[in-house]
Protein backbone atom coordinates (compact mmCIF):
# COMPACT_ATOMS: atom_id res chain seq x y z
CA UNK A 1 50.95 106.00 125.99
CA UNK A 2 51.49 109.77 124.90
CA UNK A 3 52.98 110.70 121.99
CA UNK A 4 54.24 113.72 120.83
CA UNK A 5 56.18 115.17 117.56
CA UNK A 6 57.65 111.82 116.60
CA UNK A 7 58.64 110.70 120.62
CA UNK A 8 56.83 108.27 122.53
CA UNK A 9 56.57 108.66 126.31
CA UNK A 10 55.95 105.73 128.02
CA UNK A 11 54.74 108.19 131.84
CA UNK A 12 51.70 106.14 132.72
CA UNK A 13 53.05 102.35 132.45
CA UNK A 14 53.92 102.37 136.36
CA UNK A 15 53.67 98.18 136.90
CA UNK A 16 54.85 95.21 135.14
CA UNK A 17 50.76 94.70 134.28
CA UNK A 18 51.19 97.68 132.45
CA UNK A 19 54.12 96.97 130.68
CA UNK A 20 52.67 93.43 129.83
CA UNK A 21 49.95 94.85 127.70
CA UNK A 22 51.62 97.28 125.78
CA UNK A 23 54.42 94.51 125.00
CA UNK A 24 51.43 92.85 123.73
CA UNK A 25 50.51 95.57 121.53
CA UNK A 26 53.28 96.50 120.44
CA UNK A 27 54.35 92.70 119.39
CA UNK A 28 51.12 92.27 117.34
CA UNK A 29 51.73 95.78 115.64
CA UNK A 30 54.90 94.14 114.69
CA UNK A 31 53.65 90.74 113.56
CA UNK A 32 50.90 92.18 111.31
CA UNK A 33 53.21 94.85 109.52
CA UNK A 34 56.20 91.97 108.89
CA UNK A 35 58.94 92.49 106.37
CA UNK A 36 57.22 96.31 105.51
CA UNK A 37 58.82 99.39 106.44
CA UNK A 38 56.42 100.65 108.80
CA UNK A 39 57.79 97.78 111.14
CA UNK A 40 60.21 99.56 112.55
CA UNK A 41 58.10 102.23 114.52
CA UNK A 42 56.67 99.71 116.53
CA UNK A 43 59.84 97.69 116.85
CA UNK A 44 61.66 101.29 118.17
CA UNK A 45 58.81 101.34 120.32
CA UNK A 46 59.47 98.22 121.59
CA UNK A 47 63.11 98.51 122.24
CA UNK A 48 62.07 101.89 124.26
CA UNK A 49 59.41 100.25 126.09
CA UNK A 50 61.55 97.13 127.19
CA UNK A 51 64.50 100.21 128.21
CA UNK A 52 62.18 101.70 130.67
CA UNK A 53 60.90 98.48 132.00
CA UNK A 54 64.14 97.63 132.76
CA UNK A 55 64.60 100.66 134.89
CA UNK A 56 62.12 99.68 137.22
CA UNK A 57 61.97 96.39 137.02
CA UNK A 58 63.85 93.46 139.88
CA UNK A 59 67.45 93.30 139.64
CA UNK A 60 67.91 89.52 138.18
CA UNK A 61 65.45 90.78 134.83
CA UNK A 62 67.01 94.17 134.32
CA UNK A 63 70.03 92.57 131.87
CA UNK A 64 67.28 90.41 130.20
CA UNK A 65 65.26 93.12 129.49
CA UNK A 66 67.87 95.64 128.27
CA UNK A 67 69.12 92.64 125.67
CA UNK A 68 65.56 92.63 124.25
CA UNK A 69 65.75 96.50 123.86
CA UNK A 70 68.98 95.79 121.59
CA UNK A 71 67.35 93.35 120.32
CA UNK A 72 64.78 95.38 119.06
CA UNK A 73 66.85 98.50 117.90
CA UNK A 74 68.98 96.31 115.80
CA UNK A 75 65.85 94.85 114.29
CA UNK A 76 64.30 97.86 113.15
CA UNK A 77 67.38 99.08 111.61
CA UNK A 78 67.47 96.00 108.98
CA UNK A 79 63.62 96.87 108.20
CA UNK A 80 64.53 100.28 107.32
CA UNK A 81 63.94 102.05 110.90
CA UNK A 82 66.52 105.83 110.77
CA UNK A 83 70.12 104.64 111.52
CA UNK A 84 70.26 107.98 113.60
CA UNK A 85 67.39 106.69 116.16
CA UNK A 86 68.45 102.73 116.48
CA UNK A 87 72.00 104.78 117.69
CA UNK A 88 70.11 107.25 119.72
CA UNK A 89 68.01 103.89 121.16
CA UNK A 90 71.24 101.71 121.59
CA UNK A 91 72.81 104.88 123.36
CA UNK A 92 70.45 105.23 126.05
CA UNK A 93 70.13 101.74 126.55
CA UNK A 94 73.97 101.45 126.93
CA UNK A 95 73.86 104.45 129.26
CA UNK A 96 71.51 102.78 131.64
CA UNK A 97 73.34 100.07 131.84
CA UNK A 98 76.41 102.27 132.64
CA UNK A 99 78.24 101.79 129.96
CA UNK A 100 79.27 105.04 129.44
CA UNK A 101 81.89 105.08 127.09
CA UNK A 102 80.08 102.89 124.33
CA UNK A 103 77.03 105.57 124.91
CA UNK A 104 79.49 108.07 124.37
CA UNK A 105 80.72 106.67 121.32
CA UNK A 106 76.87 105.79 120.07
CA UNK A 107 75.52 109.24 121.05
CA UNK A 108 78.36 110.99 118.60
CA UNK A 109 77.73 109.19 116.06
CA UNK A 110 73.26 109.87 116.16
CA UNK A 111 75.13 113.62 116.70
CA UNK A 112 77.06 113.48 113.51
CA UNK A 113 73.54 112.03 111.96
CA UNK A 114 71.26 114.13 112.99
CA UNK A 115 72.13 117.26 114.79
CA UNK A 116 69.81 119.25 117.17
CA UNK A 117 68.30 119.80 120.91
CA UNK A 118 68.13 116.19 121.54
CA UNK A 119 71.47 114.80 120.30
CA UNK A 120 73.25 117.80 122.55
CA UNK A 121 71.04 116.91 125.34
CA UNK A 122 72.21 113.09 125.11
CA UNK A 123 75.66 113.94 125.06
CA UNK A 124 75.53 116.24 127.68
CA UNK A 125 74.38 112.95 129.36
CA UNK A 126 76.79 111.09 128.91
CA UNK A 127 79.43 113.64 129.70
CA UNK A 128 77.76 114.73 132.52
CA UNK A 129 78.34 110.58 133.94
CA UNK A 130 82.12 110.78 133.35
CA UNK A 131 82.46 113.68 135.24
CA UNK A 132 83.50 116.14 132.65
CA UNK A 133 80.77 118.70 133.59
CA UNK A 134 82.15 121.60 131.46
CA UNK A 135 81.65 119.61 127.94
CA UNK A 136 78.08 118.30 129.76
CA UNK A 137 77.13 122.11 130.42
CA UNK A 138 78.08 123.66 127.11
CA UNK A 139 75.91 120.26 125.30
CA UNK A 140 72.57 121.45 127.86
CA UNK A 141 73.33 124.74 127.05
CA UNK A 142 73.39 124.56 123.04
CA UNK A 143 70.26 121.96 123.67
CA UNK A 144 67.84 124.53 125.53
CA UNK A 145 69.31 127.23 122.51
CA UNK A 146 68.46 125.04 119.69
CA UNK A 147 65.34 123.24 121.53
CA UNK A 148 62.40 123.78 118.87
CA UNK A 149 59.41 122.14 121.49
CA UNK A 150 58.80 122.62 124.67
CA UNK A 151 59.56 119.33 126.23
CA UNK A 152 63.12 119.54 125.07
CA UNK A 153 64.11 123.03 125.72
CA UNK A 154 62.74 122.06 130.09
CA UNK A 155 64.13 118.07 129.30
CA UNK A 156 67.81 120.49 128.77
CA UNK A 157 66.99 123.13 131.41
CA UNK A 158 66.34 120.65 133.78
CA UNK A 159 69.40 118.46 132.98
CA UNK A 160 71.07 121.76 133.73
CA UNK A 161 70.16 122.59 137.04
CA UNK A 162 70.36 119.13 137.44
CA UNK A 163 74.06 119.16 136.62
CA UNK A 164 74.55 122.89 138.83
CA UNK A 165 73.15 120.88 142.13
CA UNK A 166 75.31 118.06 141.03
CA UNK A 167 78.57 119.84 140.92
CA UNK A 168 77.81 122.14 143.78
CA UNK A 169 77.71 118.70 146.02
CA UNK A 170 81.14 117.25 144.66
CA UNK A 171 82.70 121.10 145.75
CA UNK A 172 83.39 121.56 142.69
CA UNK A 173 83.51 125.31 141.59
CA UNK A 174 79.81 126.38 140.26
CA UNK A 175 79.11 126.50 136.65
């Protein structure tokens, strides 16, 4: 598992094995730190973790494991975890499970909390779902201006293009 500024990137858990052990980890962190603060790193973590499992794994566990993620966001919150990343958490959780709207609503809110590259880049997400591509482009577009690392000013740029190819294939008149 990388990590980077505060984000955790889950890139090299490709199988279930994979996934297995770091639950493991990641459960253990949380057992020994019970009931302190720093529980809720590993419990974000956790919720993260069981996201991106979801996205690759069978059908028939996909809800299961995206109820655990929830599970896990709300935890953290009541030990302390930043109300601004359980929303950003619960949003992306929600927008995998295409639920748009309630991402909408969750990703405005982490906006309001804590404004910047990523927040803009999440709602450009969303919007970008619902079809309203000129509110998605002008979110990607303030993301890869206020972008302060790397990874999220080419995370926006690529949403971008992304969005550009996207709107070019539904006719639609380019951005």
């Amino acid at each position: 598992m990388k990590k980077k500024r505060g984000f955790t990137f889950f890139q090299e858990l490709k199988t279930g094995t994979d996934f297995s052990r770091r639950e493991r980890e990641l459960k253990k962190l949380v057992r020994e730190n019970q009931a302190v603060r720093q529980n809720a790193e590993p419990l974000l973590q956790l919720g993260m973790l069981y996201d991106q499992w979801a996205l690759i794994a069978p059908k028939k566990h996909r809800e299961k494991l995206q109820k655990r993620a929830e599970a896990c966001f709300n935890q953290a919150l009541r030990v302390g975890a930043p109300k601004w990343r359980v929303l950003n958490g619960l949003g992306i959780v929600s927008l995998h499970r295409e639920m748009h709207k309630r991402a909408l609503g969750l990703f405005q809110k982490v906006h309001k909390l804590h404004r910047g590259s990523a927040s803009h880049n999440a709602l450009g997400n969303v919007y970008r779902r619902l079809r309203h591509f000129a509110l998605s482009k002008q979110h990607y577009e303030k993301a890869v201006r206020l972008a302060g690392h790397p990874i999220e000013k080419s995370a926006a740029e690529y949403n971008l293009s992304q969005l550009k190819k996207e709107i070019t294939s539904y006719n639609q008149v380019d951005i």
